[in-house]
Protein backbone atom coordinates (compact mmCIF):
# COMPACT_ATOMS: atom_id res chain seq x y z
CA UNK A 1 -23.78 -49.85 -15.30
CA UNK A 2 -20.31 -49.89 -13.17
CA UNK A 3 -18.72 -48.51 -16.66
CA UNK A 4 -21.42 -46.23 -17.41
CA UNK A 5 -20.86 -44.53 -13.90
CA UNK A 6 -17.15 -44.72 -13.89
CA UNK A 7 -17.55 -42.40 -17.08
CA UNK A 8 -19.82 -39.87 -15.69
CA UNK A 9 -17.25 -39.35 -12.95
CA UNK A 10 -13.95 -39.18 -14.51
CA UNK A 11 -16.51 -36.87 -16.41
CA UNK A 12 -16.86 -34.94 -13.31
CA UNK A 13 -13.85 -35.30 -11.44
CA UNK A 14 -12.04 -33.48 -14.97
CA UNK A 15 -14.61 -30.67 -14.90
CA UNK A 16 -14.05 -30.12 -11.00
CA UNK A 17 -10.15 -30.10 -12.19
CA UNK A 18 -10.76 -27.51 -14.54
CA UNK A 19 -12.66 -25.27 -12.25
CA UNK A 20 -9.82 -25.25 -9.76
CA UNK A 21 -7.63 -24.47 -12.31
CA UNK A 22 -9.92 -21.39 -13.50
CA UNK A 23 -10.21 -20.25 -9.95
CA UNK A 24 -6.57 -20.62 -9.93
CA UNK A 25 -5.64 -18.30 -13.26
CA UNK A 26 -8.22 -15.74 -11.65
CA UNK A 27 -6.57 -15.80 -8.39
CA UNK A 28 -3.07 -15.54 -9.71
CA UNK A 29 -4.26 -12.71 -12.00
CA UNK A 30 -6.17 -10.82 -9.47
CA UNK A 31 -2.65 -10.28 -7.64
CA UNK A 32 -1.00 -9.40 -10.71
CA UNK A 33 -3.73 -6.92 -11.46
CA UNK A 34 -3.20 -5.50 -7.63
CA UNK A 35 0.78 -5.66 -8.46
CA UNK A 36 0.46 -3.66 -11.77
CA UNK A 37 -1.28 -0.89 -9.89
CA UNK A 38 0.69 -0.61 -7.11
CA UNK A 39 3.53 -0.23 -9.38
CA UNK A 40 1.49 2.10 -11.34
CA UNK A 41 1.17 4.47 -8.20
CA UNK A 42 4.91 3.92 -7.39
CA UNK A 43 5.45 5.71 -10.91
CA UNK A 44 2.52 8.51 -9.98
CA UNK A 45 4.14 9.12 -6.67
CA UNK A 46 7.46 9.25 -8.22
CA UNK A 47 6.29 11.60 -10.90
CA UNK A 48 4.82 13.91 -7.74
CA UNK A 49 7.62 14.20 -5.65
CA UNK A 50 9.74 14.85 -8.95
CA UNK A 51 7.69 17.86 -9.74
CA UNK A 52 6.92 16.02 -12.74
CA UNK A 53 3.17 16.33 -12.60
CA UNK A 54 0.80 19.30 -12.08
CA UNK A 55 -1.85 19.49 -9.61
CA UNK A 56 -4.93 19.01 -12.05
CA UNK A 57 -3.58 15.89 -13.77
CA UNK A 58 -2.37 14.67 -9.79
CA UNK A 59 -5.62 15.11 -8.53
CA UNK A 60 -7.50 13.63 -12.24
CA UNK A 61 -5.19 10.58 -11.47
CA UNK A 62 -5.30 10.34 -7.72
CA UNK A 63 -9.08 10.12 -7.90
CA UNK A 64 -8.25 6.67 -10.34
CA UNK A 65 -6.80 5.48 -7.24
CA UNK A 66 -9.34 6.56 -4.97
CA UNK A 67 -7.33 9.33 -3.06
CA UNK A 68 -8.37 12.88 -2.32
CA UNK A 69 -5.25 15.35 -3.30
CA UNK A 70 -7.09 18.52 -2.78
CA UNK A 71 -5.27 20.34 0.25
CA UNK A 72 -3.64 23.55 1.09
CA UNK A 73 -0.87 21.70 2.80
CA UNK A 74 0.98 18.19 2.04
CA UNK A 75 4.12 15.91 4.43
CA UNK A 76 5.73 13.29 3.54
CA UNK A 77 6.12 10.01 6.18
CA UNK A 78 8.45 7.47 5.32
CA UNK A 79 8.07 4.26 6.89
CA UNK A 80 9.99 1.06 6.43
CA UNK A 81 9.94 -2.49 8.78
CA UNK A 82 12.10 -4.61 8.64
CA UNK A 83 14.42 -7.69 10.90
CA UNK A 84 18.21 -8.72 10.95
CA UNK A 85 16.90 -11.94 12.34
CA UNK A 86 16.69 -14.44 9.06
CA UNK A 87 13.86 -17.12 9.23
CA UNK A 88 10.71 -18.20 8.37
CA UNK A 89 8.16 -17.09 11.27
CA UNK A 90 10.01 -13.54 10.60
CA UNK A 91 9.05 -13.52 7.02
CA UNK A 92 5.63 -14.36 8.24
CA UNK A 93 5.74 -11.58 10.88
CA UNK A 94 6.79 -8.92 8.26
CA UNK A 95 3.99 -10.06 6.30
CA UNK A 96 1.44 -9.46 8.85
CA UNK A 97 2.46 -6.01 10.14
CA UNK A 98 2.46 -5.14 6.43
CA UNK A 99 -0.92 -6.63 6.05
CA UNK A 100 -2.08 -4.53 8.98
CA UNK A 101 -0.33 -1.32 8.66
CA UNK A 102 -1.87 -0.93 4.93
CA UNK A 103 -5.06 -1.97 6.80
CA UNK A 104 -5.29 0.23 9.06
CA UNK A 105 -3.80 3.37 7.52
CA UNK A 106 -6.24 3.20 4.86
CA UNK A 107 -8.98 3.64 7.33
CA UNK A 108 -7.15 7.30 7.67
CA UNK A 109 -9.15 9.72 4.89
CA UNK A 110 -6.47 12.23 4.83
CA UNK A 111 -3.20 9.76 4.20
CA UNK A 112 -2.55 8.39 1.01
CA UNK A 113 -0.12 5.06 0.68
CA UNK A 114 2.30 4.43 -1.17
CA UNK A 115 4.65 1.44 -1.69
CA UNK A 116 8.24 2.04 -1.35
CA UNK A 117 10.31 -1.62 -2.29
CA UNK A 118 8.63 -4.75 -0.02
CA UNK A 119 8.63 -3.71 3.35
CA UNK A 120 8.20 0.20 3.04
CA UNK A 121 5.96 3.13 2.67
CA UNK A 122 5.48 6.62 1.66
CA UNK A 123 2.25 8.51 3.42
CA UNK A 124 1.41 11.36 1.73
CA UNK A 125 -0.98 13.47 4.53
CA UNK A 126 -2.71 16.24 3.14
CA UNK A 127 -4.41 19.37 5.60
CA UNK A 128 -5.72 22.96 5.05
CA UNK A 129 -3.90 24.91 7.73
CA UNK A 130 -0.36 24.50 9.16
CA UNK A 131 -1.73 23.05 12.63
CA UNK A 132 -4.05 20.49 11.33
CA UNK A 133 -0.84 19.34 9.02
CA UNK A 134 1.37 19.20 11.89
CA UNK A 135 -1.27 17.27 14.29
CA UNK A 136 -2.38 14.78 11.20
CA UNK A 137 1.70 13.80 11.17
CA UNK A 138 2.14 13.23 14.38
CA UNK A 139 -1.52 11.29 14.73
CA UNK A 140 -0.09 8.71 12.11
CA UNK A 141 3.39 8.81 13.53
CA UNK A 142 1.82 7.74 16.47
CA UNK A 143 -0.49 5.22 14.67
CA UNK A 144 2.60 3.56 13.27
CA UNK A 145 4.28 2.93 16.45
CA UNK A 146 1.20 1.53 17.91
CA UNK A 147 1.23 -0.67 15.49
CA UNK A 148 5.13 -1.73 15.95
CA UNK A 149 4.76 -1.40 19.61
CA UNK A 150 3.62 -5.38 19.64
CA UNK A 151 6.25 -6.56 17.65
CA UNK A 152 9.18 -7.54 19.77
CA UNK A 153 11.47 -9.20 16.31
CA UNK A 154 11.05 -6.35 13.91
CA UNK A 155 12.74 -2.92 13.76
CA UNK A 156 11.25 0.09 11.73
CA UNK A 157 12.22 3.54 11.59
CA UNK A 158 10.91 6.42 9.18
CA UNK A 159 11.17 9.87 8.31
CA UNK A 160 9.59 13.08 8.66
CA UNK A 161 8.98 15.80 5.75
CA UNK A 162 8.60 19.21 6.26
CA UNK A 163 5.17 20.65 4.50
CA UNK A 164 5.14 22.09 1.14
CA UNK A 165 2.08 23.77 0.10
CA UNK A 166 2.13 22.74 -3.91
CA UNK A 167 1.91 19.07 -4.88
CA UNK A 168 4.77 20.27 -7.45
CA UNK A 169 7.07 20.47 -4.37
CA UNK A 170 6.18 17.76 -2.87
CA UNK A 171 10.24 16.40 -3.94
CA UNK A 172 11.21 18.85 -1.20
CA UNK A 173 8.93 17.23 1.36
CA UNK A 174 10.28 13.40 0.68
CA UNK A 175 14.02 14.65 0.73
């Protein structure tokens, strides 16, 4: 009957309702989960370059975060994007160069990322002889403005560490 069917799909139409809404608690808390550990590694990274940390626990801990921190030899890039033009399709165009430069950088074995504030980075390279340190810098120097080199709206500048040998110094690098 007309009433019979009218019940099955109010019946259906809630259920449908509730599986969006699961999708969209799973969704929202997948991003928080991604949040919580990027601010996680914000406090790790902090901790390094503070001299906070020694290299067994940095390395135990870098390996929860899928990085390799076994090196001779560790730099410091800073990287940061950002616009003094104020709209929308900016925003947008932030969004996507950060999209991409996490994206490609993490195709790099020997850089590790780190988030500095919304529209910044800290790379931490890692090498095993003064050359390959020096080379590995400049490759993702270069990387980096390849990347920017499309983007005629957005500025970005960064900064160069000098090596340091001990994760424990790794403060003297970022300054």
């Amino acid at each position: 009957s007309s009433n019979k069917l009218l019940d099955v799909l109010g019946n259906v139409s809630h259920v449908i309702e509730q599986e969006r809404e699961e999708k969209e608690l799973l969704r929202r808390y997948m991003e928080d989960m991604k949040e919580n550990m990027e601010h996680e590694k914000q406090r790790f990274f902090n901790s390094m370059i503070q001299g906070e940390i020694s290299f067994s626990d940095a390395v135990k801990i870098g390996k929860q975060y899928s990085m390799n921190l076994s090196a001779q030899l560790y730099n410091i890039v800073l990287f940061k994007v950002f616009s003094y033009l104020e709209d929308v399709s900016i925003s947008q165009q932030i969004w996507k160069i950060y999209e991409k430069t996490e994206s490609e950088v993490a195709k790099i074995p020997y850089v590790n990322c780190f988030q500095q504030g919304i529209d910044g980075w800290a790379f931490l390279i890692g090498a095993d002889s003064e050359e390959q340190i020096v080379e590995r810098t400049k490759n993702l120097c270069e990387q980096l403005t390849q990347i920017m080199s499309c983007e005629k709206n957005l500025e970005y500048f960064g900064g160069v560490g000098r090596p340091v040998e001990r994760i424990r110094n790794l403060g003297q690098s970022f300054r």
